[in-house]
C-alpha atoms as a PDB file:
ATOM      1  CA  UNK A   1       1.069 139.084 105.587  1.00  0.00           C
ATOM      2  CA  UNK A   2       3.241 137.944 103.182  1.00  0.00           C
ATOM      3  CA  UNK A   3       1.783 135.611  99.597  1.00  0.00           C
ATOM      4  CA  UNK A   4       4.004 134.197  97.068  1.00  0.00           C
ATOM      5  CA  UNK A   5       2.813 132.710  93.875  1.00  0.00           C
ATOM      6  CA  UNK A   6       5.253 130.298  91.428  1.00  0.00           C
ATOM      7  CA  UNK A   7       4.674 128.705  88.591  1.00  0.00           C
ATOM      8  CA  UNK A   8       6.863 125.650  86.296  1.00  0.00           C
ATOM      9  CA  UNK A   9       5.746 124.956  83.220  1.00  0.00           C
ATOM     10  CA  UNK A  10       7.798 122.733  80.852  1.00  0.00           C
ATOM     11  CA  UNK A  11       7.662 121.388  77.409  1.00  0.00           C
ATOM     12  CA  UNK A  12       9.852 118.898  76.168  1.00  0.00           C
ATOM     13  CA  UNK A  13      10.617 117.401  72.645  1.00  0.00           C
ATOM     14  CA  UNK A  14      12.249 114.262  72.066  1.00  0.00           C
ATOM     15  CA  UNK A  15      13.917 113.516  68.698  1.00  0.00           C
ATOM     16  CA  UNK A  16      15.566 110.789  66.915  1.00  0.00           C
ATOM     17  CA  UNK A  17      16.943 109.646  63.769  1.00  0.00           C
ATOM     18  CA  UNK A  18      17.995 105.698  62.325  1.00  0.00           C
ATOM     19  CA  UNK A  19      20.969 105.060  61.534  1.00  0.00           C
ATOM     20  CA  UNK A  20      19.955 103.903  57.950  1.00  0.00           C
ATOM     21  CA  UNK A  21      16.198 102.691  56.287  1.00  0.00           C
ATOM     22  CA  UNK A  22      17.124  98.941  56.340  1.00  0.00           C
ATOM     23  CA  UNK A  23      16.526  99.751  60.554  1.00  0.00           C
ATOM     24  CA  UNK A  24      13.400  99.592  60.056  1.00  0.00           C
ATOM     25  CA  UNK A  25      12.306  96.281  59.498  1.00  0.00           C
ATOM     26  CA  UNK A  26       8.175  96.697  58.786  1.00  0.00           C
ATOM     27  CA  UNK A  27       7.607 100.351  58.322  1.00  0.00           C
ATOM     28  CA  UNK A  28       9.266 103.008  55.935  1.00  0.00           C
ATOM     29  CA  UNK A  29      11.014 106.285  57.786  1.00  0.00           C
ATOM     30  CA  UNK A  30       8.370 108.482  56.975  1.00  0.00           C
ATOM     31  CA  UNK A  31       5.805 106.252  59.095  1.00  0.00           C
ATOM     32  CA  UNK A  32       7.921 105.545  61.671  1.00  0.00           C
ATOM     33  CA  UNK A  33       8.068 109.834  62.335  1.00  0.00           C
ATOM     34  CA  UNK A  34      11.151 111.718  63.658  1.00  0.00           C
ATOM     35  CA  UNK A  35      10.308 112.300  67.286  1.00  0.00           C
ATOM     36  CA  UNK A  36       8.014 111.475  70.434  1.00  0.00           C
ATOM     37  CA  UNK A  37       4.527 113.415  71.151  1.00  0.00           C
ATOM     38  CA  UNK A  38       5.353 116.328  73.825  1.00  0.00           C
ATOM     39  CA  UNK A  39       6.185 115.796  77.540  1.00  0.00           C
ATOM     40  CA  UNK A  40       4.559 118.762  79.709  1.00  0.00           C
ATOM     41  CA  UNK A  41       5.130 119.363  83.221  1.00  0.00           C
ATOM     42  CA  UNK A  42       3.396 122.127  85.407  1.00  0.00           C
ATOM     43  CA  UNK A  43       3.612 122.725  89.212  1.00  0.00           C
ATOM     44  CA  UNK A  44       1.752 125.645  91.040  1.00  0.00           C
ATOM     45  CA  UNK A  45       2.443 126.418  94.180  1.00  0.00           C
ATOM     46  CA  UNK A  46       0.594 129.188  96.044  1.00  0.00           C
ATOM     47  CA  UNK A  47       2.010 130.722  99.736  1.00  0.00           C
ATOM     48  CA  UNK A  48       0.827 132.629 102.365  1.00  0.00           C
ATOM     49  CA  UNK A  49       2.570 133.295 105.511  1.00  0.00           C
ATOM     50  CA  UNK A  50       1.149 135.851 108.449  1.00  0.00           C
ATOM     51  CA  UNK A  51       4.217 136.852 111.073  1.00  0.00           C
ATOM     52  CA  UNK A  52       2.728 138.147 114.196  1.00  0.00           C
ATOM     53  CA  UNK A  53       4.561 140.128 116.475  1.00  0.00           C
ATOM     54  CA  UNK A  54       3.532 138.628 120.331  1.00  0.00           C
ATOM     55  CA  UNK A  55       6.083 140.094 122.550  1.00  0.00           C
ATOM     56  CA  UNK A  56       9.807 141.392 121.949  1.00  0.00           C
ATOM     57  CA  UNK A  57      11.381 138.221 120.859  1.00  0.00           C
ATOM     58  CA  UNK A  58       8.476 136.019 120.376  1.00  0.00           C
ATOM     59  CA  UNK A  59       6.738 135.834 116.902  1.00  0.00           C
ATOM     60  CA  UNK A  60       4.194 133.190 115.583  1.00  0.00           C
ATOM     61  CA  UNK A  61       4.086 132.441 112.342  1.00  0.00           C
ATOM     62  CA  UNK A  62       0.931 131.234 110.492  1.00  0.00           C
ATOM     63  CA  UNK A  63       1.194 129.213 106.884  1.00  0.00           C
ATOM     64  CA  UNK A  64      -1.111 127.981 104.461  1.00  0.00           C
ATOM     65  CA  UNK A  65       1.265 126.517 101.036  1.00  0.00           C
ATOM     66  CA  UNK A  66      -1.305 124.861  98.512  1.00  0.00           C
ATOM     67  CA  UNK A  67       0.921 122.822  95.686  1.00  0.00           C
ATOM     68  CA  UNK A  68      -0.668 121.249  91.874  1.00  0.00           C
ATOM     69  CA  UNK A  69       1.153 119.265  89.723  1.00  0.00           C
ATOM     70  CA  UNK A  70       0.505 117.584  86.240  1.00  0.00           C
ATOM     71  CA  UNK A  71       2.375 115.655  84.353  1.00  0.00           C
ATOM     72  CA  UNK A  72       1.498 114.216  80.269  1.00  0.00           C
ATOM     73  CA  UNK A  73       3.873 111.815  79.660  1.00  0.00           C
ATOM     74  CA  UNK A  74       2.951 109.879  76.285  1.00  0.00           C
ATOM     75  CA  UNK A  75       5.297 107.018  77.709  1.00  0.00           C
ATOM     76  CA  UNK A  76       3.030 106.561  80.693  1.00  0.00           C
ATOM     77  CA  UNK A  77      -0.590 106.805  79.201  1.00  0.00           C
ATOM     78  CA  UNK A  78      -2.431 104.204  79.893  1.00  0.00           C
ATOM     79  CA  UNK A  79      -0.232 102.465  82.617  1.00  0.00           C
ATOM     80  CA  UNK A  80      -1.814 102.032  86.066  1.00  0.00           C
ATOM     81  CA  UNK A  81       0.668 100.516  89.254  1.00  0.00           C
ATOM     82  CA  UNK A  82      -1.445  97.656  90.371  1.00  0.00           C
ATOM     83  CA  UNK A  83      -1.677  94.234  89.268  1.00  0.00           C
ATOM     84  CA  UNK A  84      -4.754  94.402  86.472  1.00  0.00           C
ATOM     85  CA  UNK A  85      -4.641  92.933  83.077  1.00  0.00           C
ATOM     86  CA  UNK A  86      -1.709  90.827  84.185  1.00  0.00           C
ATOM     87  CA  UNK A  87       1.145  93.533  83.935  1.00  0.00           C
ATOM     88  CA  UNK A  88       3.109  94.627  86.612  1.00  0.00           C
ATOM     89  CA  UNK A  89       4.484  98.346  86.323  1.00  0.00           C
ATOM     90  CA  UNK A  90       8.262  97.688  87.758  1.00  0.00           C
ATOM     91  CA  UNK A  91       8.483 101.910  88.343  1.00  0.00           C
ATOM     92  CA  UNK A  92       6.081 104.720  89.545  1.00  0.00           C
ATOM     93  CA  UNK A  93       3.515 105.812  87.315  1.00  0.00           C
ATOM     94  CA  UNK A  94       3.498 109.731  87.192  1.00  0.00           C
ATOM     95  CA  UNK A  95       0.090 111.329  88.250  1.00  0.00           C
ATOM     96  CA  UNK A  96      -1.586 114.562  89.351  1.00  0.00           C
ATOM     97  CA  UNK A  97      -1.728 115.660  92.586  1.00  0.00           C
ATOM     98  CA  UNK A  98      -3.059 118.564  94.833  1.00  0.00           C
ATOM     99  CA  UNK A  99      -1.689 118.780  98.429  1.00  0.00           C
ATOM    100  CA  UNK A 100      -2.468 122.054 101.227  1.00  0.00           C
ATOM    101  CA  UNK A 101       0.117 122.178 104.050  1.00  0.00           C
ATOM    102  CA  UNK A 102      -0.802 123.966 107.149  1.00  0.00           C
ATOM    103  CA  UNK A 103       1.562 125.135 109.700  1.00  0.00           C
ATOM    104  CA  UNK A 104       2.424 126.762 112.652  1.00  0.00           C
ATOM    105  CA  UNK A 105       6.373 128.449 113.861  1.00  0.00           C
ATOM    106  CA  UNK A 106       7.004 129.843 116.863  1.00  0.00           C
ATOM    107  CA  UNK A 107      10.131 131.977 117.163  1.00  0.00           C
ATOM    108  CA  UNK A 108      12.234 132.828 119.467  1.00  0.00           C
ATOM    109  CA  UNK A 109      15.272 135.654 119.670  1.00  0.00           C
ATOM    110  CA  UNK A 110      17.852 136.188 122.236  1.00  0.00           C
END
């Protein structure tokens, strides 16, 4: 029996800067800010794998792999991929997901 755990987490910060005030046509610099809110990604993926031993040279192998994800995006809050409201979303919309995989190997060696 064999498990196997991993985890991603990222954070990401997004700067910028003007190239002078008079850029800014209706807001001073200090309104406007100097970056974008966060970005944070995290995946989780959890493994297990049982190996059984049938015969010399045959094995089966059981799997159960359960994957989360999550994704905050200030650019994509709010946006939904459908036609609502009028406004068509020409890209994918990030979202949250679970999935469980189940599976079965057989093995053979010669």
């Amino acid at each position: 029996l064999e498990s196997d755990l991993r985890l991603h987490h990222a954070v990401e910060s997004v700067r910028y800067d003007f190239a002078s005030a008079g850029a800014l046509a209706s807001v001073s610099p200090d309104q406007a800010g100097d970056r974008f809110p966060e970005l944070r990604y995290r995946d989780l993926v959890l493994e297990h794998t049982l190996r059984l031993e049938l015969m010399e040279g045959v094995a089966l192998r059981l799997f159960h792999r359960v994957q989360r994800s999550s994704v905050r995006d200030f650019a994509q809050r709010g946006l939904r991929s459908d036609f609502s409201g009028r406004a068509v979303v020409l890209a994918h919309v990030d979202q949250d997901y679970a999935a469980h995989l189940f599976g079965v190997h057989l093995q053979l060696r010669f």
